[in-house]
PDB file of N, CA and C in Angstrom:
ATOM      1  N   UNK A   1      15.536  14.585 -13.908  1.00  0.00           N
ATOM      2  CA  UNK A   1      16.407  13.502 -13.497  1.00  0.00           C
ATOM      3  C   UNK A   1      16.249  12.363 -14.490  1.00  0.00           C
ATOM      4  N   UNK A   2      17.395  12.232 -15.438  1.00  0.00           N
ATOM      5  CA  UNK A   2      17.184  11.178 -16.378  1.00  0.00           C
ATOM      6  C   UNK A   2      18.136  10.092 -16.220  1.00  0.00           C
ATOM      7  N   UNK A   3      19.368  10.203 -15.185  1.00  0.00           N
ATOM      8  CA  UNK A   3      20.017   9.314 -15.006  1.00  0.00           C
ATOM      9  C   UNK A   3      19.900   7.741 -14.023  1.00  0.00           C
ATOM     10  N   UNK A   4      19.807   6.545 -14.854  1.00  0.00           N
ATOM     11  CA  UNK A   4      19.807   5.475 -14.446  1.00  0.00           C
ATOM     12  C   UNK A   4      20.263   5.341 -12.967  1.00  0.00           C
ATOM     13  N   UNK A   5      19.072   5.191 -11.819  1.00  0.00           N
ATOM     14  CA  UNK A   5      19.055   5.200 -10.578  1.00  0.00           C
ATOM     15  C   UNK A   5      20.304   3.278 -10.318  1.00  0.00           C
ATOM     16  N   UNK A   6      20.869   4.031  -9.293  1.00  0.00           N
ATOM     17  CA  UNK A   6      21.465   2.926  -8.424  1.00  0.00           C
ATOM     18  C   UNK A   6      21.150   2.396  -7.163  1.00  0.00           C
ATOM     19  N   UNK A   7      20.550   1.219  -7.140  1.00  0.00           N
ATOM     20  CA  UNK A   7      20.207   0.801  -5.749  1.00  0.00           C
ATOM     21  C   UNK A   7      20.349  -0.722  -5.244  1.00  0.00           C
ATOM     22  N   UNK A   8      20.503  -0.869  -3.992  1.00  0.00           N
ATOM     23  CA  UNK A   8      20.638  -2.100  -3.497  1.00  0.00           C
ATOM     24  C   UNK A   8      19.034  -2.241  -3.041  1.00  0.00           C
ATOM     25  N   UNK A   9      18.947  -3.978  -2.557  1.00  0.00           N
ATOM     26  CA  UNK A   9      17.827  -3.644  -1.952  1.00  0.00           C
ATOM     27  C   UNK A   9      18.544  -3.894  -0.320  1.00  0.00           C
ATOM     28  N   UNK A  10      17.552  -3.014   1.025  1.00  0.00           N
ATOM     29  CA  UNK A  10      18.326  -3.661   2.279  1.00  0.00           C
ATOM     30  C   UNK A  10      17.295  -4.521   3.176  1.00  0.00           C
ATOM     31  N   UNK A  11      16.029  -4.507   2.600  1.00  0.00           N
ATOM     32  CA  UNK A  11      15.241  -5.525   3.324  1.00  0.00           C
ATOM     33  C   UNK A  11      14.310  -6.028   2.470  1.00  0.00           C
ATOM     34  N   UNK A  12      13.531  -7.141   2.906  1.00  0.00           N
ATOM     35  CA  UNK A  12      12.247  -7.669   2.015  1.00  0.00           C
ATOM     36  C   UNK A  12      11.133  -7.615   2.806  1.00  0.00           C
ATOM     37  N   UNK A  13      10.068  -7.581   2.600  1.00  0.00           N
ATOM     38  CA  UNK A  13       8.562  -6.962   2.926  1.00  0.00           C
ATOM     39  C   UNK A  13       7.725  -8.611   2.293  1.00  0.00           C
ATOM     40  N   UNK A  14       6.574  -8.453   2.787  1.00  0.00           N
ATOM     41  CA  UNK A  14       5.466  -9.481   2.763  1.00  0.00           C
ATOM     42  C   UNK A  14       5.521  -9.582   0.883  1.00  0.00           C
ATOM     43  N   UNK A  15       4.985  -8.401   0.794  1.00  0.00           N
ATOM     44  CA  UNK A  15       4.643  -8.417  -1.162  1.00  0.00           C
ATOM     45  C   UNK A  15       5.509  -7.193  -1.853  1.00  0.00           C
ATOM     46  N   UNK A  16       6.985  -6.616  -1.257  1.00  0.00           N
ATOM     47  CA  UNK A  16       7.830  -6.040  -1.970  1.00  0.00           C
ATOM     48  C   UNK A  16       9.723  -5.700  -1.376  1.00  0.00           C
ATOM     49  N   UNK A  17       9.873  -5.089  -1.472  1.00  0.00           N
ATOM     50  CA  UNK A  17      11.413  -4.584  -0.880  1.00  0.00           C
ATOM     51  C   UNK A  17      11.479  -3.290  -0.707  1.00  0.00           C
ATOM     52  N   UNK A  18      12.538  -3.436   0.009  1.00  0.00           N
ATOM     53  CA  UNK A  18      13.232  -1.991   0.832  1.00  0.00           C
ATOM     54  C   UNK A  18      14.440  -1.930  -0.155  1.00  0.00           C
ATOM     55  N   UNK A  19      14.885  -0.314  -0.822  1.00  0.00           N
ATOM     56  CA  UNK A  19      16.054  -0.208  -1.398  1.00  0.00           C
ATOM     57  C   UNK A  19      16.185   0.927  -1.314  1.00  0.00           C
ATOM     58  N   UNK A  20      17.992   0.836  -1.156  1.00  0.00           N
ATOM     59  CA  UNK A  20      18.379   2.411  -1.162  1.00  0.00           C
ATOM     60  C   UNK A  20      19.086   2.460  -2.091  1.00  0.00           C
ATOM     61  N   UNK A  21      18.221   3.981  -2.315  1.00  0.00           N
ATOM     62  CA  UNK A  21      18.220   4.255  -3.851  1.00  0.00           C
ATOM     63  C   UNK A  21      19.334   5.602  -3.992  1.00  0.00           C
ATOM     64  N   UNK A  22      20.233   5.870  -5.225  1.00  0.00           N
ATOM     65  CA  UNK A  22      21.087   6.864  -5.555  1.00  0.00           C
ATOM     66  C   UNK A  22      20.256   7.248  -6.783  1.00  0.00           C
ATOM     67  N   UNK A  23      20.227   8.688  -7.027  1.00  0.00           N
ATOM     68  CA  UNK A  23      19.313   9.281  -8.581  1.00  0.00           C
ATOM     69  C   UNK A  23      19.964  10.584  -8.560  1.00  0.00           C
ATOM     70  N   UNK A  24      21.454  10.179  -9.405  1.00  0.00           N
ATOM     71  CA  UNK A  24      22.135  11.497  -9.589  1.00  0.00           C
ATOM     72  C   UNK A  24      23.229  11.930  -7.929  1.00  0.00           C
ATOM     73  N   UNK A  25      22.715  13.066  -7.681  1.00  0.00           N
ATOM     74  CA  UNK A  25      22.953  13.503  -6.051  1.00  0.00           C
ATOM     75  C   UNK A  25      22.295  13.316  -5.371  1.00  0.00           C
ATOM     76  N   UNK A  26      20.881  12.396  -5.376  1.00  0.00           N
ATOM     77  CA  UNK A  26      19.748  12.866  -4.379  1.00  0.00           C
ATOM     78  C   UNK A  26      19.809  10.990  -3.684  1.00  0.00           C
ATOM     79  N   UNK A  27      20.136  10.626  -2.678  1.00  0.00           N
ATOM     80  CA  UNK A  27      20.121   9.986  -2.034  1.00  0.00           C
ATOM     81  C   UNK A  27      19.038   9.561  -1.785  1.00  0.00           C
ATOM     82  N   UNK A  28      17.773   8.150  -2.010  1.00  0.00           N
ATOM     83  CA  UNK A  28      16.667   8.061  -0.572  1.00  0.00           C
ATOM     84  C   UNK A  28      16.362   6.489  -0.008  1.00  0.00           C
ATOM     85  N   UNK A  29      15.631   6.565   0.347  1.00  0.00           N
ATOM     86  CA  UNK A  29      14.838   5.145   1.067  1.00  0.00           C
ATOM     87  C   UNK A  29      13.769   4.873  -0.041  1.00  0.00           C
ATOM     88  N   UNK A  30      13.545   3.720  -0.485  1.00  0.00           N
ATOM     89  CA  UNK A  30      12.432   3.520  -1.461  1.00  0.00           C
ATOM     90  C   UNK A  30      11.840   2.178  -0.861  1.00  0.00           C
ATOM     91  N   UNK A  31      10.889   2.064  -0.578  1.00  0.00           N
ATOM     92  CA  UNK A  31       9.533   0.974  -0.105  1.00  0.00           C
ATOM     93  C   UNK A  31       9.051   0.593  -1.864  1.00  0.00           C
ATOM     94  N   UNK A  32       8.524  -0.450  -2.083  1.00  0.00           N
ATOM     95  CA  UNK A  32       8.495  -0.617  -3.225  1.00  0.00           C
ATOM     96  C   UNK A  32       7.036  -1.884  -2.906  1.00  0.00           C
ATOM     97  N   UNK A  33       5.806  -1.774  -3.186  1.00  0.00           N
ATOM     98  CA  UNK A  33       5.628  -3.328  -3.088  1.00  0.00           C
ATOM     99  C   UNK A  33       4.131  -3.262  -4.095  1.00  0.00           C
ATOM    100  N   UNK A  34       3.775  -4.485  -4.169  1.00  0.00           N
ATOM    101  CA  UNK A  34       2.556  -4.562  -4.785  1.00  0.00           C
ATOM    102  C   UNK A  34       1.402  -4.545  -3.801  1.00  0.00           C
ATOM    103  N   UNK A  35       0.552  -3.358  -4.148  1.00  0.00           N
ATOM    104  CA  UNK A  35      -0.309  -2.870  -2.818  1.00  0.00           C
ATOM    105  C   UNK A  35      -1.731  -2.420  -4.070  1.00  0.00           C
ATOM    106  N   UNK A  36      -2.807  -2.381  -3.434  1.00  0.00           N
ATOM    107  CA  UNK A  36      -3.846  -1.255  -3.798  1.00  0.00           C
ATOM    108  C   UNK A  36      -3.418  -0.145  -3.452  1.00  0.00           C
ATOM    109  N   UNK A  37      -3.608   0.768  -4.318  1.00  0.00           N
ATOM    110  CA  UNK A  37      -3.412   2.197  -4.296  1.00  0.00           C
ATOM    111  C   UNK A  37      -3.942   3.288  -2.710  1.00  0.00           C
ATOM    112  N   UNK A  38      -3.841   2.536  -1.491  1.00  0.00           N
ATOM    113  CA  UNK A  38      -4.193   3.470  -0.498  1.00  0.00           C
ATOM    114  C   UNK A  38      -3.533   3.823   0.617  1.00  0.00           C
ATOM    115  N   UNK A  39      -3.674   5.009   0.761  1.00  0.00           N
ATOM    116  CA  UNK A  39      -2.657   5.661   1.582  1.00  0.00           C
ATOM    117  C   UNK A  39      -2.258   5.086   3.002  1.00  0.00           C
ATOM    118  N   UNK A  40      -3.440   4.789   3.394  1.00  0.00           N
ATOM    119  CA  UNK A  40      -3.978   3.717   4.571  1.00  0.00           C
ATOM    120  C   UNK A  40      -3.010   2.798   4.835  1.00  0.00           C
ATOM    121  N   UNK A  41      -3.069   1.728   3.627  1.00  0.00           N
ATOM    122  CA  UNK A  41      -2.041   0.958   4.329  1.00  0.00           C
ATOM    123  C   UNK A  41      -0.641   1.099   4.231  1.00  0.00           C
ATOM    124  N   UNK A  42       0.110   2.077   3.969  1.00  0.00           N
ATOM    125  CA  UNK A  42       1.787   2.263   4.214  1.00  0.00           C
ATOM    126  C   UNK A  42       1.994   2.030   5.690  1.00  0.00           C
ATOM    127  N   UNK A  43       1.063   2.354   6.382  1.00  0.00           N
ATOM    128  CA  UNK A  43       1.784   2.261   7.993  1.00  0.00           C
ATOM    129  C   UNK A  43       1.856   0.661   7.940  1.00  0.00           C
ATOM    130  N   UNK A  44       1.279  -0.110   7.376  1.00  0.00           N
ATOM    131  CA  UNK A  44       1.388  -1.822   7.375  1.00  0.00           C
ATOM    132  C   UNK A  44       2.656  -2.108   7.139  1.00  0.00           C
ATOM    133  N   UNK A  45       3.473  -1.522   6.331  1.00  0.00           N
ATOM    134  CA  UNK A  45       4.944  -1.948   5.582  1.00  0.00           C
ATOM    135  C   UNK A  45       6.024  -0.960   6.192  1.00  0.00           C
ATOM    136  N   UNK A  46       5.205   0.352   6.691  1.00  0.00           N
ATOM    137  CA  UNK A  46       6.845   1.367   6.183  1.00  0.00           C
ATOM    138  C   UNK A  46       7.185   1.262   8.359  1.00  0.00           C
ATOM    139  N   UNK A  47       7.871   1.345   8.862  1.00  0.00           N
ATOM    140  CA  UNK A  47       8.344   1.481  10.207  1.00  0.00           C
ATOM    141  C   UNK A  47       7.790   3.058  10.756  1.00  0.00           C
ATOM    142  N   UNK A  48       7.114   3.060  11.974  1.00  0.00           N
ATOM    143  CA  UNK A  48       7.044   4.231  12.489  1.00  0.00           C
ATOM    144  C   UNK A  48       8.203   4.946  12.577  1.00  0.00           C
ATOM    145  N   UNK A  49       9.183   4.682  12.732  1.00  0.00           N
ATOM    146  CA  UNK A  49      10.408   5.382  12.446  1.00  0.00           C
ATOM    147  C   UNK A  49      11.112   5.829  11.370  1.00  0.00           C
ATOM    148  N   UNK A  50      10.346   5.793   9.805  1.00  0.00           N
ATOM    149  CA  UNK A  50      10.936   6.097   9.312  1.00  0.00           C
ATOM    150  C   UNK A  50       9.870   7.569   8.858  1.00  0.00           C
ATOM    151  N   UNK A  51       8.669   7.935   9.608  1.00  0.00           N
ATOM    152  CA  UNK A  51       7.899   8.837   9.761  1.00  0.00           C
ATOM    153  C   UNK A  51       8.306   9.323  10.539  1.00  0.00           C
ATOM    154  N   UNK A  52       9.487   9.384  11.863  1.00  0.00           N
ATOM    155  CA  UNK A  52      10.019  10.183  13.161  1.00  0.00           C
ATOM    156  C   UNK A  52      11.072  10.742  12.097  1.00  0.00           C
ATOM    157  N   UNK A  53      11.696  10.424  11.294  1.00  0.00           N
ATOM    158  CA  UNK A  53      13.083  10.979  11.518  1.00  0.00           C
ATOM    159  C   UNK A  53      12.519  12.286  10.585  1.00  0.00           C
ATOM    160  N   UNK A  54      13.745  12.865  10.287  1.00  0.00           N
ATOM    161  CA  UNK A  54      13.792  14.122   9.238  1.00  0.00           C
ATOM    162  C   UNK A  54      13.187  14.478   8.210  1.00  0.00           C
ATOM    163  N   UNK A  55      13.159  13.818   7.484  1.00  0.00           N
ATOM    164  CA  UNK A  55      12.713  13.946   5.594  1.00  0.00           C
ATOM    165  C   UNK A  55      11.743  13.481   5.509  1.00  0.00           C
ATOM    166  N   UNK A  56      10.894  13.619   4.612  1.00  0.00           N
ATOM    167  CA  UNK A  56       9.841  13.615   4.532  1.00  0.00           C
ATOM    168  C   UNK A  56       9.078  11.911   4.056  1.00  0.00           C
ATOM    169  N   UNK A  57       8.186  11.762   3.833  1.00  0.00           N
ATOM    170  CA  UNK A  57       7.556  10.388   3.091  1.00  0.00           C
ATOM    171  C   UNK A  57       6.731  10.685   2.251  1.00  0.00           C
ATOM    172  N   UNK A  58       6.920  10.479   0.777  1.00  0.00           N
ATOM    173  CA  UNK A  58       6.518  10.831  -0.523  1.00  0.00           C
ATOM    174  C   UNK A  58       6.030   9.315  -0.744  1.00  0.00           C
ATOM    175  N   UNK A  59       4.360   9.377  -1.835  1.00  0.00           N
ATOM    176  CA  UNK A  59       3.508   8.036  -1.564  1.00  0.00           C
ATOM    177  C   UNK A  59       2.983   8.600  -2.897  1.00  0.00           C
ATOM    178  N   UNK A  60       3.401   7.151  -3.770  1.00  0.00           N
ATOM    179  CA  UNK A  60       2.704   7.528  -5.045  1.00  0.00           C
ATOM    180  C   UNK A  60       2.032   5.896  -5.468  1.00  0.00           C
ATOM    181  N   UNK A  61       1.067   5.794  -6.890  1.00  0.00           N
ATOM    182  CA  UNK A  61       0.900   4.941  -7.545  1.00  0.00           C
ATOM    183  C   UNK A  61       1.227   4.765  -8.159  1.00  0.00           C
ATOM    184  N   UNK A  62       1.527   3.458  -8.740  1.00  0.00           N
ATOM    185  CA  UNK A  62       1.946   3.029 -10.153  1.00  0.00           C
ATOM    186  C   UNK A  62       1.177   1.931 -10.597  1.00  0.00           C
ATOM    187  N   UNK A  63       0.168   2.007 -10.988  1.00  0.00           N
ATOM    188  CA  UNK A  63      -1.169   1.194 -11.742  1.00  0.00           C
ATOM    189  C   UNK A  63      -0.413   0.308 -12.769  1.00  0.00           C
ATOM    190  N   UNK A  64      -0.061   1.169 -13.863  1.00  0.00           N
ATOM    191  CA  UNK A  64       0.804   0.636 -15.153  1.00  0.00           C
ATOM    192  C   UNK A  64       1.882   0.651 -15.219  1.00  0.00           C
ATOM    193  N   UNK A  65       2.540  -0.493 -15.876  1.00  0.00           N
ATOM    194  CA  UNK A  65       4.085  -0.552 -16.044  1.00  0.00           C
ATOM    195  C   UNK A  65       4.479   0.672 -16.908  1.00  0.00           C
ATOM    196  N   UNK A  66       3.998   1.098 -17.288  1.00  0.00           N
ATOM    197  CA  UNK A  66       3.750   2.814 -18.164  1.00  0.00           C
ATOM    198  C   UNK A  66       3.833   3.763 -17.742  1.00  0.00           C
ATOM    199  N   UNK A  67       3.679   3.645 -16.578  1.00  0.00           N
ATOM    200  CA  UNK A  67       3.643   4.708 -15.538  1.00  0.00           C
ATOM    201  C   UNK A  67       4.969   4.982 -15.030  1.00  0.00           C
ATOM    202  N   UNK A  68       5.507   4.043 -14.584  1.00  0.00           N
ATOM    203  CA  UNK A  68       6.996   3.814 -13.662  1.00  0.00           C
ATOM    204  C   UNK A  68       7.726   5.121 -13.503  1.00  0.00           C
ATOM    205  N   UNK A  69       8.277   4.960 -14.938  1.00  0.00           N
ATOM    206  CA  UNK A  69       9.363   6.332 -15.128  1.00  0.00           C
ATOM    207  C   UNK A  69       8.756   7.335 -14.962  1.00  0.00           C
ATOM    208  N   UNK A  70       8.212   8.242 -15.429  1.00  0.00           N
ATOM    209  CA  UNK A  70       7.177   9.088 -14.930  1.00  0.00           C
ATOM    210  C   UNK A  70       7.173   9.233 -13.599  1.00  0.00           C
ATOM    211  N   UNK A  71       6.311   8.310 -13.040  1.00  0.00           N
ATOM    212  CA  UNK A  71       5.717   8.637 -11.498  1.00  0.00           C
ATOM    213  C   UNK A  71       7.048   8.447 -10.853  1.00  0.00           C
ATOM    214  N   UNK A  72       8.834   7.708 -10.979  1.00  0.00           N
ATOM    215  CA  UNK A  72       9.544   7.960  -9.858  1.00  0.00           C
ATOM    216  C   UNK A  72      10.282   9.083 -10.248  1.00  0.00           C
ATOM    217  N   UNK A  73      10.568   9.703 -12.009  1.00  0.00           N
ATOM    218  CA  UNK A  73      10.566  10.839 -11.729  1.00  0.00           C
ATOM    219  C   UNK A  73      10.273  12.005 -11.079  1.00  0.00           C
ATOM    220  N   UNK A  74       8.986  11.897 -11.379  1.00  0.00           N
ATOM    221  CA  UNK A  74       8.203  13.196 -10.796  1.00  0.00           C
ATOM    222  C   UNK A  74       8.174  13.297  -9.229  1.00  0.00           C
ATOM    223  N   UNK A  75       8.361  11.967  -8.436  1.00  0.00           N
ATOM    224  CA  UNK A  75       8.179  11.938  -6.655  1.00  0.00           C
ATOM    225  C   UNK A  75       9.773  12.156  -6.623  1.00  0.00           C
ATOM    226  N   UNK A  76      10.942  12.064  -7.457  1.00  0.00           N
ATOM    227  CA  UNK A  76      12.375  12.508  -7.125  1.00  0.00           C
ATOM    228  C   UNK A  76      12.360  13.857  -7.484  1.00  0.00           C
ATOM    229  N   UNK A  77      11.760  14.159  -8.557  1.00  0.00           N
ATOM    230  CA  UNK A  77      12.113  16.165  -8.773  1.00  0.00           C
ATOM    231  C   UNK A  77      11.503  16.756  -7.094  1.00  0.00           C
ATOM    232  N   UNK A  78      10.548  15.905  -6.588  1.00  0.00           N
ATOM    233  CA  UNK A  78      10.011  16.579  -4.942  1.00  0.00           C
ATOM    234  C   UNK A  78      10.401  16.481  -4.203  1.00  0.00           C
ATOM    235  N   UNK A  79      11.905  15.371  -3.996  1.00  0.00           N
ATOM    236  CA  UNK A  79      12.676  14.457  -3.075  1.00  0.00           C
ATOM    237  C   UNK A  79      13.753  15.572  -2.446  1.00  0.00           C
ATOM    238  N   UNK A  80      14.300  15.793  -1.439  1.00  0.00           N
ATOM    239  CA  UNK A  80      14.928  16.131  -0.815  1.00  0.00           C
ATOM    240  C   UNK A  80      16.361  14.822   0.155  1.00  0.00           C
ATOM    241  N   UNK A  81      17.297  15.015   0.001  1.00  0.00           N
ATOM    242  CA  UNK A  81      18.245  14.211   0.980  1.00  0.00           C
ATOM    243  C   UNK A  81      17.596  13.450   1.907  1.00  0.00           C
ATOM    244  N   UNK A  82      17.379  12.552   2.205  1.00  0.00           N
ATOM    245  CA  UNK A  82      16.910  11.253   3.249  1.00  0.00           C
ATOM    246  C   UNK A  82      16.010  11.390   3.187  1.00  0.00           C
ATOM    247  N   UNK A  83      15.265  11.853   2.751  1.00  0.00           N
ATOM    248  CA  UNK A  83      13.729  11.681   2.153  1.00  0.00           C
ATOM    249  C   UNK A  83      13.209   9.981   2.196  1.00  0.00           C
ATOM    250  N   UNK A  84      11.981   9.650   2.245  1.00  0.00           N
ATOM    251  CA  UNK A  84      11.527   8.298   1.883  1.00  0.00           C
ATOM    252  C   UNK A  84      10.294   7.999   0.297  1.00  0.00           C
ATOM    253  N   UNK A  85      10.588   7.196  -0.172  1.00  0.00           N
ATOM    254  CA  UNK A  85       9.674   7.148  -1.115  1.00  0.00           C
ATOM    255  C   UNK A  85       8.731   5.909  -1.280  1.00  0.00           C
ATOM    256  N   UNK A  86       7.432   6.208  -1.561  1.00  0.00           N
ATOM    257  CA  UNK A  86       6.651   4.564  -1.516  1.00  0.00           C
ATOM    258  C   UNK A  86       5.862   4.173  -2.638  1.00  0.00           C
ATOM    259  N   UNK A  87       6.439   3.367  -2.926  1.00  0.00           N
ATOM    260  CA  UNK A  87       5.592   2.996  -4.374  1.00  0.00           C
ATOM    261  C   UNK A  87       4.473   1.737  -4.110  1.00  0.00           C
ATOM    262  N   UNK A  88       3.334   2.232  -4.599  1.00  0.00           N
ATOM    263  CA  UNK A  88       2.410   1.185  -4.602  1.00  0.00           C
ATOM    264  C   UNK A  88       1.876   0.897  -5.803  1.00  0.00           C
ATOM    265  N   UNK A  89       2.295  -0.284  -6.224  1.00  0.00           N
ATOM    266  CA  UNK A  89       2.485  -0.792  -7.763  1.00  0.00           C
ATOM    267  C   UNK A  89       0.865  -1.813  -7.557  1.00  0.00           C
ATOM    268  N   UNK A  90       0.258  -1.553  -8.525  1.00  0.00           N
ATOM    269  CA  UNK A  90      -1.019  -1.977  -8.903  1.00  0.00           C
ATOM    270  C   UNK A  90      -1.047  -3.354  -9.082  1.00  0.00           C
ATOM    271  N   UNK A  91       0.276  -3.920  -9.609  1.00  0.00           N
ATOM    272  CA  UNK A  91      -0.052  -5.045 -10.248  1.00  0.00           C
ATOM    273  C   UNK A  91       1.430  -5.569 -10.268  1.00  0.00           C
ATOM    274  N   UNK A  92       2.032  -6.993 -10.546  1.00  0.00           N
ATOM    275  CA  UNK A  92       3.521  -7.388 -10.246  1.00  0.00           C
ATOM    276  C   UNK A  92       3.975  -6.842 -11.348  1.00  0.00           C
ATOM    277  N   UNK A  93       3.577  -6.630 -12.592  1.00  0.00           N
ATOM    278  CA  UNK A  93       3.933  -6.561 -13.911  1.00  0.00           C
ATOM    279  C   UNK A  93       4.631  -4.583 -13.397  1.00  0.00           C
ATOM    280  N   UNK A  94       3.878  -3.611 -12.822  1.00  0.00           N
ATOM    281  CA  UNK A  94       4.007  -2.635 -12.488  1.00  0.00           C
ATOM    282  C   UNK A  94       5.571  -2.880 -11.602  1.00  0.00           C
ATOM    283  N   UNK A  95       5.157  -3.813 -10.417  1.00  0.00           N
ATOM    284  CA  UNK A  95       6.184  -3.490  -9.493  1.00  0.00           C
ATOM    285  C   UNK A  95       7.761  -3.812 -10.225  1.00  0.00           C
ATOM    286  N   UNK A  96       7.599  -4.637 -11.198  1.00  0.00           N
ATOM    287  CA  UNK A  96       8.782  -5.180 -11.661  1.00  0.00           C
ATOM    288  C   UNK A  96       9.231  -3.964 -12.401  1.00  0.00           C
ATOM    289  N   UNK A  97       8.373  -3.237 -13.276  1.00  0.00           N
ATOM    290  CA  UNK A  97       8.812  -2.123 -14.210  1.00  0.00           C
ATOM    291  C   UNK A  97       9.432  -0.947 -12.868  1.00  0.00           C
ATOM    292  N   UNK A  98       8.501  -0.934 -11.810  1.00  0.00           N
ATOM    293  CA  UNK A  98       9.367   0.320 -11.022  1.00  0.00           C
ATOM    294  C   UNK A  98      10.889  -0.308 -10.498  1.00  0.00           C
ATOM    295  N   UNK A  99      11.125  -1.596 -10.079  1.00  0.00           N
ATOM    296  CA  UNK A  99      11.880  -1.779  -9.457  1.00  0.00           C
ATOM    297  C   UNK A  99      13.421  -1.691 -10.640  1.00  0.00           C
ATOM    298  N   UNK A 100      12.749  -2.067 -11.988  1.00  0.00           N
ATOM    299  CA  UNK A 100      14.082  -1.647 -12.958  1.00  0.00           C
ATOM    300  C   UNK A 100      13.650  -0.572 -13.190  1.00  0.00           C
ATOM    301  N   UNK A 101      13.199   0.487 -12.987  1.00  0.00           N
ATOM    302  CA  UNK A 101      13.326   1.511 -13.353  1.00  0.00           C
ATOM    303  C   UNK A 101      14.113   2.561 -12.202  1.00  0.00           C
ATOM    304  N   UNK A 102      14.207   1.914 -10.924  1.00  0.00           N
ATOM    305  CA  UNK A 102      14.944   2.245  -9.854  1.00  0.00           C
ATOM    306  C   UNK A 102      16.146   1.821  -9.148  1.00  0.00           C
ATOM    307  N   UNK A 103      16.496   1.119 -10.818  1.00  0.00           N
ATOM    308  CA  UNK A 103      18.328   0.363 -10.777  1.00  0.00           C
ATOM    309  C   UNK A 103      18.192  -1.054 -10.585  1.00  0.00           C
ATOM    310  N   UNK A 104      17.335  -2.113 -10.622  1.00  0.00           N
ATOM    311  CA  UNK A 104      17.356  -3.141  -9.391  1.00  0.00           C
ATOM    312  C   UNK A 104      17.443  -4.042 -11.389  1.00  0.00           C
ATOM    313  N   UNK A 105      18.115  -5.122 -11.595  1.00  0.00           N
ATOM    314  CA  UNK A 105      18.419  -6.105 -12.577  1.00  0.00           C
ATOM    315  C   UNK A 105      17.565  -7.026 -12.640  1.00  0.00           C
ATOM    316  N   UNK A 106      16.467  -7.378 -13.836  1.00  0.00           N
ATOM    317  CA  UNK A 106      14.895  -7.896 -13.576  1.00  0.00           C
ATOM    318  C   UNK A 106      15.298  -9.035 -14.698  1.00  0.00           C
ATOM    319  N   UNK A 107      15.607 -10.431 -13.729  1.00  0.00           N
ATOM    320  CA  UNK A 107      16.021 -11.312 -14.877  1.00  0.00           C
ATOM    321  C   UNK A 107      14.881 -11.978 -15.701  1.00  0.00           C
ATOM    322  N   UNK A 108      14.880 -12.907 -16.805  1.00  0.00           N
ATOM    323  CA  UNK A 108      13.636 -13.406 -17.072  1.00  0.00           C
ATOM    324  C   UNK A 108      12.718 -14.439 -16.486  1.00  0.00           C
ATOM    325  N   UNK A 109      11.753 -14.399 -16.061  1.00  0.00           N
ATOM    326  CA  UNK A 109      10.824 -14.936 -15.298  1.00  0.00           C
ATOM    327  C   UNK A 109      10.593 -13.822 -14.464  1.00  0.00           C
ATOM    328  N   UNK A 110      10.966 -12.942 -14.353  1.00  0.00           N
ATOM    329  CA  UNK A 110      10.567 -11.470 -13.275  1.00  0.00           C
ATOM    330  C   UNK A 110      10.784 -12.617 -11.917  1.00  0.00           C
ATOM    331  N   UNK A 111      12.458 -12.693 -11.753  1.00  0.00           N
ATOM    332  CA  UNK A 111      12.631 -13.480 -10.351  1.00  0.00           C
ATOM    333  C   UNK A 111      12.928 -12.546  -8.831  1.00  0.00           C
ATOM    334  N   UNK A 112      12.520 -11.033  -9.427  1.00  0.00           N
ATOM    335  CA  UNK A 112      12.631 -10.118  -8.642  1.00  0.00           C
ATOM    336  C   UNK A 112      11.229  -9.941  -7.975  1.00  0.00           C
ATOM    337  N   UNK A 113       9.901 -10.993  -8.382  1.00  0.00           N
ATOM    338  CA  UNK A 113       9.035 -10.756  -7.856  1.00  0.00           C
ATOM    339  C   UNK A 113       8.168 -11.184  -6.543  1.00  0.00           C
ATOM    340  N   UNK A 114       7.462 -10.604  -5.803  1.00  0.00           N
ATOM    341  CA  UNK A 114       7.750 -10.172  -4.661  1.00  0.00           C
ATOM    342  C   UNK A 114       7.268 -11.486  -4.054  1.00  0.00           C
ATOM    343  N   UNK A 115       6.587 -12.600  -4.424  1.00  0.00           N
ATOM    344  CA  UNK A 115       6.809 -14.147  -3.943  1.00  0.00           C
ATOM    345  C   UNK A 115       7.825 -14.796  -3.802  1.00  0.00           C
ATOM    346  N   UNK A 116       8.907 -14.554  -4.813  1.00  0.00           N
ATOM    347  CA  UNK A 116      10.256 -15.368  -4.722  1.00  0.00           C
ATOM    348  C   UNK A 116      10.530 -14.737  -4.158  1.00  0.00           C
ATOM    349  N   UNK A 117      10.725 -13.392  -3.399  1.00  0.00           N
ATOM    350  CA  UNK A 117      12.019 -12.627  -2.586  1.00  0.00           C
ATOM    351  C   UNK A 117      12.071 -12.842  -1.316  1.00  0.00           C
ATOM    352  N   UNK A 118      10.807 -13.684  -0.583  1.00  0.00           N
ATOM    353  CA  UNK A 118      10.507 -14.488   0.566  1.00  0.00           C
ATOM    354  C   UNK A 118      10.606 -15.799   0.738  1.00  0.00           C
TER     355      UNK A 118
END
C-alpha cells in the first residue's frame, strides 16, 4: 500500500485524535496519540465499543518519526474493512510524522499537535 492515505479527523483525545482513515480500498478507524509504548493503556483512549464491534484492533509503536511509514504500512497490509488501528507515537515529533503520513496537513509549527487540538 503506497498510496497517500485520506483522512478526516472525527474526534480529539487528551494527547491525540480520532481519524477516519481511506488507504486505497481499505477503509479504518485510526486512534493516533502520543503515549508510551504499552498495550495497557489503549483501554484509557480507545471506547469499549470499539473492541465490541466486528473488526479487529491492531496496536502498534512508533518511537521514531522514521518509523511512521513503515509501521502504518505494515498494520494496513494486516487491516481488514472496519478494522481499528492505534498508534502510539513515542514522542510529538513521531505523532506529527504518523499523522501526515495518514493524510492529515502538518502546518509549520506542527499546529496539529496534540496540545493545540484541545
Amino acid at each position: 500500500m503506497s498510496t497517500i492515505p485520506l483522512s478526516r479527523i472525527v474526534d480529539t483525545l487528551e494527547h491525540g485524535v480520532v481519524l477516519d482513515v481511506t488507504m486505497e480500498d481499505l477503509q479504518f478507524r485510526a486512534y493516533v496519540v502520543v503515549s508510551p509504548p504499552d498495550i495497557n493503556l489503549v483501554a484509557d483512549f480507545v471506547p469499549q465499543q470499539q473492541f465490541e464491534e466486528d473488526g479487529d484492533v491492531h496496536v502498534t509503536a512508533i518511537s521514531y518519526p522514521a518509523e511512521a511509514r513503515d509501521q502504518i504500512q505494515d498494520i494496513a497490509f494486516n487491516m481488514n474493512q472496519g478494522d481499528a488501528a492505534i498508534f502510539l507515537c513515542g514522542n510529538e515529533k513521531a505523532y506529527l510524522s504518523a499523522l501526515e503520513e495518514l493524510g492529515q496537513e502538518i502546518l509549520d509549527g506542527g499546529s496539529a499537535s496534540p496540545q493545540r487540538l484541545n
